[in-house]
C-alpha atoms as a PDB file:
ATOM      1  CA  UNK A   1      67.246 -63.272 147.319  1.00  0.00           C
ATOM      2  CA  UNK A   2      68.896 -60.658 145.209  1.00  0.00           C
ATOM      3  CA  UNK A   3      64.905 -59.621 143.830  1.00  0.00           C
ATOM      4  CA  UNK A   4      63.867 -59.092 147.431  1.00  0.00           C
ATOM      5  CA  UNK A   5      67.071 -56.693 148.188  1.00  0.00           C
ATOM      6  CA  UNK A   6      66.405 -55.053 145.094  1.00  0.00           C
ATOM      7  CA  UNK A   7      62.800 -54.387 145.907  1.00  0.00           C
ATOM      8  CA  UNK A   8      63.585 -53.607 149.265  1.00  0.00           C
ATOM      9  CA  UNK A   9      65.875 -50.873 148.317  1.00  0.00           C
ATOM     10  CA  UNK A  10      63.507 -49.313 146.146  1.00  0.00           C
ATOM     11  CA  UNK A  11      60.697 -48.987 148.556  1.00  0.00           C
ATOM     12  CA  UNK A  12      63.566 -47.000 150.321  1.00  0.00           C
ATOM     13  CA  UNK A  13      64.765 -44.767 147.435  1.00  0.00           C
ATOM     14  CA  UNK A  14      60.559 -43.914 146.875  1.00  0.00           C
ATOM     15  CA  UNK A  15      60.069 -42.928 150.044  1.00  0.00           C
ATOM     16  CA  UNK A  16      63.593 -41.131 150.180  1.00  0.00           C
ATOM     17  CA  UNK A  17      62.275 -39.345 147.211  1.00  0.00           C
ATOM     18  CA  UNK A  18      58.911 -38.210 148.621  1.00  0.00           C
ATOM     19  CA  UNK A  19      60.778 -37.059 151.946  1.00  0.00           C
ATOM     20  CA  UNK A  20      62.723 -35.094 149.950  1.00  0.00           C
ATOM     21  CA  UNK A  21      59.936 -33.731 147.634  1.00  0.00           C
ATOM     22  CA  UNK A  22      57.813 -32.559 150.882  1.00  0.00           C
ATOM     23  CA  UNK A  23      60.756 -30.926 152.518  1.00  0.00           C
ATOM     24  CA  UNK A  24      61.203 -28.671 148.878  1.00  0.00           C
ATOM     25  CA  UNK A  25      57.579 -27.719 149.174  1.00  0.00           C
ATOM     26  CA  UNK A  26      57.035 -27.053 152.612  1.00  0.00           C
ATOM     27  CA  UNK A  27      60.886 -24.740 153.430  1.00  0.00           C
ATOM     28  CA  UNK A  28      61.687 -21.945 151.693  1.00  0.00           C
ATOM     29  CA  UNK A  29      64.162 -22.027 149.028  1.00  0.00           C
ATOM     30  CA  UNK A  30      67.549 -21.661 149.866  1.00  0.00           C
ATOM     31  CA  UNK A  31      69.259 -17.976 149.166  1.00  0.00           C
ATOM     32  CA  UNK A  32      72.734 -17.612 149.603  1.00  0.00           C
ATOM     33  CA  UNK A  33      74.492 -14.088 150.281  1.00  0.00           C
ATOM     34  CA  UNK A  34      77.642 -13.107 148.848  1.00  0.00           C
ATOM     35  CA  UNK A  35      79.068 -11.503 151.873  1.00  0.00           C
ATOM     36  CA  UNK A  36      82.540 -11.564 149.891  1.00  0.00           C
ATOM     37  CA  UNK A  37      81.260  -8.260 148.704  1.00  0.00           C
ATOM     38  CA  UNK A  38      81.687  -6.326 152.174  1.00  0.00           C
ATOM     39  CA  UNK A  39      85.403  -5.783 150.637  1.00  0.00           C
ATOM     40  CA  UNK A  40      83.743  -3.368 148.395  1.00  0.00           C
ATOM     41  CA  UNK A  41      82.608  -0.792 150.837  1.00  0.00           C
ATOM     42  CA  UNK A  42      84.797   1.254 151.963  1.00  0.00           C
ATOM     43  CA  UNK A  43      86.058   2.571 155.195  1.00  0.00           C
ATOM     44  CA  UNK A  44      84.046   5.896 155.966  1.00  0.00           C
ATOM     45  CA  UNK A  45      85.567   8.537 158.209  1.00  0.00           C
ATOM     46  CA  UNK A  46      82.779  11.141 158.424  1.00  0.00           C
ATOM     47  CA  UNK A  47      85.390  14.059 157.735  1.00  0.00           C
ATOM     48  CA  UNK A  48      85.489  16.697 154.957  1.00  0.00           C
ATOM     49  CA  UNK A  49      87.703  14.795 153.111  1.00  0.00           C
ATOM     50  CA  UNK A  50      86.326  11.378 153.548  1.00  0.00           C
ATOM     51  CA  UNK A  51      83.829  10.582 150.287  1.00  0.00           C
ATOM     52  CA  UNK A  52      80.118  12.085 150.993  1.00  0.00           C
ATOM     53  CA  UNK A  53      77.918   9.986 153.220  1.00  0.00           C
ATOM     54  CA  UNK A  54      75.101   8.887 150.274  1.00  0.00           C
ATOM     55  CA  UNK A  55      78.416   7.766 148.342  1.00  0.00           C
ATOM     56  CA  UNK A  56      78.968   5.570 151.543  1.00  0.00           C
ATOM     57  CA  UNK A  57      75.666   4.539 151.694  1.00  0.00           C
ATOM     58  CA  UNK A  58      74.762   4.116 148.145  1.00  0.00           C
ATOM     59  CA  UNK A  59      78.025   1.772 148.071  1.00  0.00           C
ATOM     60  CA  UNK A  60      76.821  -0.633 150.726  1.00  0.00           C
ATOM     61  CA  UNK A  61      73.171  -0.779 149.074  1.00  0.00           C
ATOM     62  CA  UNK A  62      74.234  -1.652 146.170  1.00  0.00           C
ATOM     63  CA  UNK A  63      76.900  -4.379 147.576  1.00  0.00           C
ATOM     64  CA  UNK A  64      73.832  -5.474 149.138  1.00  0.00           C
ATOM     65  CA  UNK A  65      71.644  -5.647 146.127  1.00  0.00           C
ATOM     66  CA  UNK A  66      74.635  -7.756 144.111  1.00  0.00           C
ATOM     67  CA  UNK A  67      75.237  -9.811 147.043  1.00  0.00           C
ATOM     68  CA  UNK A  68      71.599 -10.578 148.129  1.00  0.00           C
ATOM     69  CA  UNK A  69      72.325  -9.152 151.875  1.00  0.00           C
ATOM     70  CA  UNK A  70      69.096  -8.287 154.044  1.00  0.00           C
ATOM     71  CA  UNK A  71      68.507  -4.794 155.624  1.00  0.00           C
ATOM     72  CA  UNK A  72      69.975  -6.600 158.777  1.00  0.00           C
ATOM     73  CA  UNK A  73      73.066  -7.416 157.211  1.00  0.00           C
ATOM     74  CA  UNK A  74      73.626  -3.641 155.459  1.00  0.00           C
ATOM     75  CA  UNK A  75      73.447  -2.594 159.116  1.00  0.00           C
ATOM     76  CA  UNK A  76      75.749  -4.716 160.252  1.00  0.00           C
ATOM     77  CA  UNK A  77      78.360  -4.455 157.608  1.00  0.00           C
ATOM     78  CA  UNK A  78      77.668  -0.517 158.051  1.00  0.00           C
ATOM     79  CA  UNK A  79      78.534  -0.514 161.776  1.00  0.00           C
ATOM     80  CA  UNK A  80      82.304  -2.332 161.099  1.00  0.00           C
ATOM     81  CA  UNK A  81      82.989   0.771 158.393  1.00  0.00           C
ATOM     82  CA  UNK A  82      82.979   3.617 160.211  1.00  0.00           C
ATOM     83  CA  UNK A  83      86.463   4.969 161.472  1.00  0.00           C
ATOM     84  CA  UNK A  84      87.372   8.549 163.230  1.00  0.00           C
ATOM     85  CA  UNK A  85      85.034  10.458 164.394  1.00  0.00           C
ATOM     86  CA  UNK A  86      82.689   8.444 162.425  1.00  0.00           C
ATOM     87  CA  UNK A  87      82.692   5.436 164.455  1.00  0.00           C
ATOM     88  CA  UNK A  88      83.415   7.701 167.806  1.00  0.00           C
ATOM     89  CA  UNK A  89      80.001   9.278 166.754  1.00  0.00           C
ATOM     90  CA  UNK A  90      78.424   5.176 166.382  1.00  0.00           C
ATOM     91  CA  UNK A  91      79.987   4.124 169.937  1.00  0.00           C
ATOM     92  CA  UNK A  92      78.082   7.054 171.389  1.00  0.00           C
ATOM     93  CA  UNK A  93      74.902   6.732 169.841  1.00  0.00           C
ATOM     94  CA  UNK A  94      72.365   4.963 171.955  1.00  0.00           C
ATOM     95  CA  UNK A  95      69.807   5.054 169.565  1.00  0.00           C
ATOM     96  CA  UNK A  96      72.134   2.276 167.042  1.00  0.00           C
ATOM     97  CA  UNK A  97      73.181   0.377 169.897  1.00  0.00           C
ATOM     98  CA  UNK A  98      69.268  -0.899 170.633  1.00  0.00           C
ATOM     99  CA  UNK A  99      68.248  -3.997 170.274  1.00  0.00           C
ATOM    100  CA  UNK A 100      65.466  -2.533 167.417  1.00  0.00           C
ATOM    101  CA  UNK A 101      68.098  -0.497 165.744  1.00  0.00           C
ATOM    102  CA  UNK A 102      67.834  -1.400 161.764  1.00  0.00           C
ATOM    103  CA  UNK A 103      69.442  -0.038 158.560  1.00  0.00           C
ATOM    104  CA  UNK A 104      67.010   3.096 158.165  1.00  0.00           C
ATOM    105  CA  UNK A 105      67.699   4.040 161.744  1.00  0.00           C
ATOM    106  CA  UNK A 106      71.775   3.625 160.994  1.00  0.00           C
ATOM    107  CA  UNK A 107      70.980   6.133 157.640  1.00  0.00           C
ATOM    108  CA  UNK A 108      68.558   8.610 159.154  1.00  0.00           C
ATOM    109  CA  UNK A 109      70.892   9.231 162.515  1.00  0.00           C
ATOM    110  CA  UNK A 110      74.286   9.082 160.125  1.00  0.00           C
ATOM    111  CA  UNK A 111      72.523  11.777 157.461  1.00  0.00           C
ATOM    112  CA  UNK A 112      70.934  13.585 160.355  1.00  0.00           C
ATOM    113  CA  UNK A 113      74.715  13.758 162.049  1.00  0.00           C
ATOM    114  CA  UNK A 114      77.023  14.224 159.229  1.00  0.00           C
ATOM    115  CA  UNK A 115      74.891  16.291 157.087  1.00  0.00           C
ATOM    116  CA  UNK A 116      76.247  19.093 154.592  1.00  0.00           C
ATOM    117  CA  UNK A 117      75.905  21.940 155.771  1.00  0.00           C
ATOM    118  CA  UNK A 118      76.877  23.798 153.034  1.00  0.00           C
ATOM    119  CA  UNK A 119      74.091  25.578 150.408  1.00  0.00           C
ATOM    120  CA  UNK A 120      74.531  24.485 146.234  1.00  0.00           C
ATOM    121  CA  UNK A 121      76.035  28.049 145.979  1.00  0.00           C
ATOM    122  CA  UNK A 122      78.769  27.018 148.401  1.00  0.00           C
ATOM    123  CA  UNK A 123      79.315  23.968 146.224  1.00  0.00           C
ATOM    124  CA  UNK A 124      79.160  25.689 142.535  1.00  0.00           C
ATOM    125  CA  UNK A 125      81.739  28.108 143.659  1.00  0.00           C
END
């Protein structure tokens, strides 16, 4: 009796096993984000005195390249960061409210918004 519940349970555990095996080949290996990282981007005001946008953006990409995000999540975690006029300027803009609206449209319309205007020259003095 005990033989037969033994071999019983091992047919189960094999074909447990090979369950198991096909659902590791056929799906895509798990990737987790660290979305603990968002903390490290900072708040971005889009003034003078706020840090320059590609410090803003360089800050989220590489958050995003330590915490495994997706070009989906930098916009996302982008979008919460603004403040001021910064984020008046997001709530306006059609353009990152679409449904299409990705990362690279959220840097091209920021840089193309809140770019310096200012020469080198400007700067070196």
């Amino acid at each position: 009796m005990a033989e037969a519940r033994l071999k019983s349970e091992l047919v189960e555990a094999k074909t447990e096993i090979l369950r198991l095996r096909e659902r590791l080949s056929v799906g895509t290996p798990t990737v987790y984000k660290d979305l603990s990282l968002i903390s490290l981007v900072p708040k971005w005001s889009g003034s003078e005195a706020a840090v320059p946008l590609e410090e803003f953006i360089g800050s989220i990409e590489a958050a995003s390249r330590m915490g495994r995000w997706q070009d989906r999540d930098n916009f996302e975690i982008a979008v919460l960061k603004p403040k001021d006029s910064a984020k008046m300027f997001y709530q306006g803009c059609a353009e990152l409210h679409a449904q299409d609206a990705s990362w690279e449209t959220f840097k091209r319309v920021f840089i193309q918004r809140f770019r310096d205007v200012h020469n080198n020259q400007y700067h070196y003095m």
